[in-house]
Protein backbone atom coordinates (compact mmCIF):
# COMPACT_ATOMS: atom_id res chain seq x y z
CA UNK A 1 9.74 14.20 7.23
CA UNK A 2 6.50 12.13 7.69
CA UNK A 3 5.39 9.88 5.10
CA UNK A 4 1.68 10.03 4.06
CA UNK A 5 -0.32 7.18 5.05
CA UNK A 6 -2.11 5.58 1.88
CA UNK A 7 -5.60 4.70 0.78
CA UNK A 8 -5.50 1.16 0.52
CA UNK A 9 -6.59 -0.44 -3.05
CA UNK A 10 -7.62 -4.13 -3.47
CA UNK A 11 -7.26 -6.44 -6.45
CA UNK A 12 -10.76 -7.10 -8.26
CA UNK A 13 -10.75 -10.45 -6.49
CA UNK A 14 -10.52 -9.45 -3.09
CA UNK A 15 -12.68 -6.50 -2.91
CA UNK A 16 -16.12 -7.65 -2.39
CA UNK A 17 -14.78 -9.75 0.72
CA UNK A 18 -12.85 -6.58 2.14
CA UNK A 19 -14.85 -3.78 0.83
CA UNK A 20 -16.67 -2.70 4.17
CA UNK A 21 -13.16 -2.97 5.86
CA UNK A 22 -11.10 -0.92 2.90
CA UNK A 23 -13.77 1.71 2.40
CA UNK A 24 -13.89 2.07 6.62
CA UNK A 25 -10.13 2.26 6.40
CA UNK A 26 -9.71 4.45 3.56
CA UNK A 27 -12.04 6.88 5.01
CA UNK A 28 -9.60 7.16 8.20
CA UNK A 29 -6.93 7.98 6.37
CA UNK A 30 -8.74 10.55 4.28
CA UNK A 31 -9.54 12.08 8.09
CA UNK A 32 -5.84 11.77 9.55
CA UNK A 33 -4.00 13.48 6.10
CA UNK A 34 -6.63 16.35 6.56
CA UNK A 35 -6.00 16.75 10.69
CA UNK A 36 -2.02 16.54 9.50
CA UNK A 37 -2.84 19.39 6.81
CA UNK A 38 -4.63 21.53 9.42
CA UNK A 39 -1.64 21.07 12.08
CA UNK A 40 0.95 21.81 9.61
CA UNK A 41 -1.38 25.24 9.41
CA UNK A 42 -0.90 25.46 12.52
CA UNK A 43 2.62 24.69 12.74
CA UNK A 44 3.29 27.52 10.11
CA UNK A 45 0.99 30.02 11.99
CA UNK A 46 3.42 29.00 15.33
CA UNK A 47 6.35 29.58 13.63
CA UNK A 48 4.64 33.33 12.64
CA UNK A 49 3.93 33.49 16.39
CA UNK A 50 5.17 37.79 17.24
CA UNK A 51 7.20 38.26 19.90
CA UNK A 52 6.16 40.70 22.02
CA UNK A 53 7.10 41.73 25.78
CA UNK A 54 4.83 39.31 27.68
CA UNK A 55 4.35 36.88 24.82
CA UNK A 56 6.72 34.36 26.36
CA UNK A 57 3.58 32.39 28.09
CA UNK A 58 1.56 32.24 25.37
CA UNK A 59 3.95 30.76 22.96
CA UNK A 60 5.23 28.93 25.33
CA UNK A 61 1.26 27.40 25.59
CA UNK A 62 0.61 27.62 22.57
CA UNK A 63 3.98 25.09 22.01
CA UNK A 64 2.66 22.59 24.70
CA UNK A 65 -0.68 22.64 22.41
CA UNK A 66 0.94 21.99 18.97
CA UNK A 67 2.68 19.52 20.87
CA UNK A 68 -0.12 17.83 22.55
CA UNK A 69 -2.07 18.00 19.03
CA UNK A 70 1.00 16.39 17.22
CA UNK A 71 1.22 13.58 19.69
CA UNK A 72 -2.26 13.14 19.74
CA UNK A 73 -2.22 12.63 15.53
CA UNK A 74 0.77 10.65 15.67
CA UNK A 75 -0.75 8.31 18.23
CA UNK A 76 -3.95 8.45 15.70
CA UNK A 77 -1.24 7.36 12.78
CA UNK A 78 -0.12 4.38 14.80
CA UNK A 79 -3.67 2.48 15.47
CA UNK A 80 -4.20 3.08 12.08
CA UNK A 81 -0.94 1.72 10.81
CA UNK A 82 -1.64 -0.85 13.18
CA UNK A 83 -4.94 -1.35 11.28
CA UNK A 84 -3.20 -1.59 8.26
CA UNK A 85 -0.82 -3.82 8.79
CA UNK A 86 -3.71 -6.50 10.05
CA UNK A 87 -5.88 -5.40 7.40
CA UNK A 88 -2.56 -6.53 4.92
CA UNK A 89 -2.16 -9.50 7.13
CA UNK A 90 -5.73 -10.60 6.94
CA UNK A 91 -5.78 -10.10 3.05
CA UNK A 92 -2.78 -12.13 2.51
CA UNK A 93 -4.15 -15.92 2.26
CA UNK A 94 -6.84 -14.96 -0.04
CA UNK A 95 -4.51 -13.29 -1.94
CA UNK A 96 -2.00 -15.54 -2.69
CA UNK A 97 -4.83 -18.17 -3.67
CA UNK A 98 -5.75 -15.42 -6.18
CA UNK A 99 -2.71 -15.05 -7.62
CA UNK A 100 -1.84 -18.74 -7.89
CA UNK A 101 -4.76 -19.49 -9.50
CA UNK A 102 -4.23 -16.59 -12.01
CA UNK A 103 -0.81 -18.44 -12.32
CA UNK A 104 -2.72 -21.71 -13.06
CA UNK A 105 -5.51 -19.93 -15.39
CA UNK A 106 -2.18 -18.72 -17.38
CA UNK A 107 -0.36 -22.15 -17.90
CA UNK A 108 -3.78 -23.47 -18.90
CA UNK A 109 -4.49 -21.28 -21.44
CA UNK A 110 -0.75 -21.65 -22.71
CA UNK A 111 -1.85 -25.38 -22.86
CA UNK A 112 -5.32 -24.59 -24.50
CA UNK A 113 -3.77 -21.98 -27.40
CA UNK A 114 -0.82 -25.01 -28.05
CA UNK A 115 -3.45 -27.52 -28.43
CA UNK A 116 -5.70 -25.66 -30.74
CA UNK A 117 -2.47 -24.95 -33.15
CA UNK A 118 -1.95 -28.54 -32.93
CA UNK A 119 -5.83 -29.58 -34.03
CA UNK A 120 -5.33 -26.99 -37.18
CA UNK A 121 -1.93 -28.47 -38.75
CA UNK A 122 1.06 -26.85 -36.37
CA UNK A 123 3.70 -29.25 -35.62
CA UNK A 124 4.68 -28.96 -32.09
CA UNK A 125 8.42 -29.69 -32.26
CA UNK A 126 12.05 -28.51 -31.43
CA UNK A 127 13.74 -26.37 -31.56
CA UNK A 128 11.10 -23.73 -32.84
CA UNK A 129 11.16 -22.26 -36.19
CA UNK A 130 12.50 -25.31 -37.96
CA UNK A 131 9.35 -26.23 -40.14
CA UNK A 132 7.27 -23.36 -40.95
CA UNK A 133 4.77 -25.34 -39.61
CA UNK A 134 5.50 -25.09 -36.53
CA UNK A 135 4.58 -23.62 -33.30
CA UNK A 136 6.44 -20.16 -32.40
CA UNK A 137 6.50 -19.05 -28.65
CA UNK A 138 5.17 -15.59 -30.00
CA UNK A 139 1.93 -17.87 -31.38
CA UNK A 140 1.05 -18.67 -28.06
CA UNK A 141 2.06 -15.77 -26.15
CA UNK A 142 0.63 -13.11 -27.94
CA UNK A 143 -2.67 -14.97 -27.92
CA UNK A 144 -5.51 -12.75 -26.70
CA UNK A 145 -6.44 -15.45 -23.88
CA UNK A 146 -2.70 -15.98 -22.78
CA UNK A 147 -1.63 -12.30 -22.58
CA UNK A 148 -4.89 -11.60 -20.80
CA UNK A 149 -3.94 -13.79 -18.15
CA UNK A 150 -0.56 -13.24 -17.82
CA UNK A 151 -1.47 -9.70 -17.43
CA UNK A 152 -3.91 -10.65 -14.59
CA UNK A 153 -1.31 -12.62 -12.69
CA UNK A 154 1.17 -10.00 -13.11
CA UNK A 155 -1.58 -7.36 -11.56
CA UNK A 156 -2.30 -9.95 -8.14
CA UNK A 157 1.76 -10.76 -8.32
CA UNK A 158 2.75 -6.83 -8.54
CA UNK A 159 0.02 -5.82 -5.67
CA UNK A 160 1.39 -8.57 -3.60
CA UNK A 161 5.34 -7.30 -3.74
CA UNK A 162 3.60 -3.50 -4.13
CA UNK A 163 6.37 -1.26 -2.12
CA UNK A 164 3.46 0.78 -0.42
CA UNK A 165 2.49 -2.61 1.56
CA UNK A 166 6.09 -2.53 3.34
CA UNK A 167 6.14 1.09 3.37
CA UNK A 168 3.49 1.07 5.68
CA UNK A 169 5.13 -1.30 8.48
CA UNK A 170 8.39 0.70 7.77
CA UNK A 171 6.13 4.10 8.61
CA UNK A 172 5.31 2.23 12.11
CA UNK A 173 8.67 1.68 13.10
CA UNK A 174 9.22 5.69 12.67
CA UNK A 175 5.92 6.72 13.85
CA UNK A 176 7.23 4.82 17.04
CA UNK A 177 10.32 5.80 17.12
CA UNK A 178 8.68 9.73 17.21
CA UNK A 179 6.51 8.70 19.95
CA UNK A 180 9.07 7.10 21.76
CA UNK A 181 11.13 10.65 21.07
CA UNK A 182 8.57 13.03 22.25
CA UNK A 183 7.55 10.85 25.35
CA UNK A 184 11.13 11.07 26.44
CA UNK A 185 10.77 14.77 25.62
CA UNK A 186 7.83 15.61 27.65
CA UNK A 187 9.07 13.32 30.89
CA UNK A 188 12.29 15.23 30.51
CA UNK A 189 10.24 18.65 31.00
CA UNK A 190 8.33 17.42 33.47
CA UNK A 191 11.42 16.62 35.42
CA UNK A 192 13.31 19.40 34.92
């Protein structure tokens, strides 16, 4: 079963420095999933194929074509898993900076929120809940500012550990391993 190769998607942050490279991208893979629609067409059409007294060389063609035109995609798949893979690579610096300093913008505003409770009469003390006076976690998480950039850092932390990233290298390996399989297929015939 192939897997579908997936438009790529970019954290706020990072798209205006990769936008010309994910739109470029993202347009190949919008051409490759419609070629593998149209051969899997084809593939049902083949698999229609009447046989007929005679027919034997022309399905027998018409097999070396689908699988000329299925080698030819999955070789297409490859460079632009390849492609991929660098464009994840390339990405990766700039996005960890991202997300640490969405990290740091978080724990600042933690330290902002607790400072402001402190300047209207909140005691800041331990354990919480002691003094009705003073500070609760919930005060200072469920702060507009705070949640909003937890939930940022979450977003760049979530994209970064995002599933489809390693399900792209782990489509390579079996993309390869095909390629590898059908090579060793067609130098077979050509022995035999």
């Amino acid at each position: 079963m192939r897997r579908p190769v997936y438009t790529l998607d970019m954290p706020f942050e990072l798209s205006k420095k990769f936008a010309a490279t994910q739109k470029k991208i993202n347009e190949r893979v919008g051409a490759l999933e419609t070629e593998w629609a149209d051969h899997a067409k084809r593939s049902e059409e083949l698999q229609q194929f009447e046989l007929t007294p005679g027919a034997g060389a022309a399905l027998a063609e018409a097999g070396k074509a689908h699988t000329t035109a299925k080698l030819n995609l999955l070789l297409k798949e490859r460079l632009l898993r390849i492609e991929i893979d660098k464009f994840y690579a390339d990405c990766e610096s700039d996005l960890t900076a991202a997300r640490d300093a969405a990290f740091q913008a978080h724990e600042a505003a933690k330290v902002d929120v607790r400072q402001k409770l402190i300047s209207i009469g909140y005691i800041d003390e331990m354990p919480p809940g002691a003094n009705w006076k003073s500070i609760e976690p919930g005060h200072i998480m469920h702060h507009p500012r705070v949640f909003a950039a937890k939930q940022h850092y979450q977003s760049l932390r979530d994209y970064q550990l995002s599933p489809l990233r390693t399900l792209n290298s782990d489509s390579l390996e079996i993309v390869n391993g095909v390629l590898n399989g059908i090579r060793k297929r067609m130098l077979q015939e050509n022995l035999a």
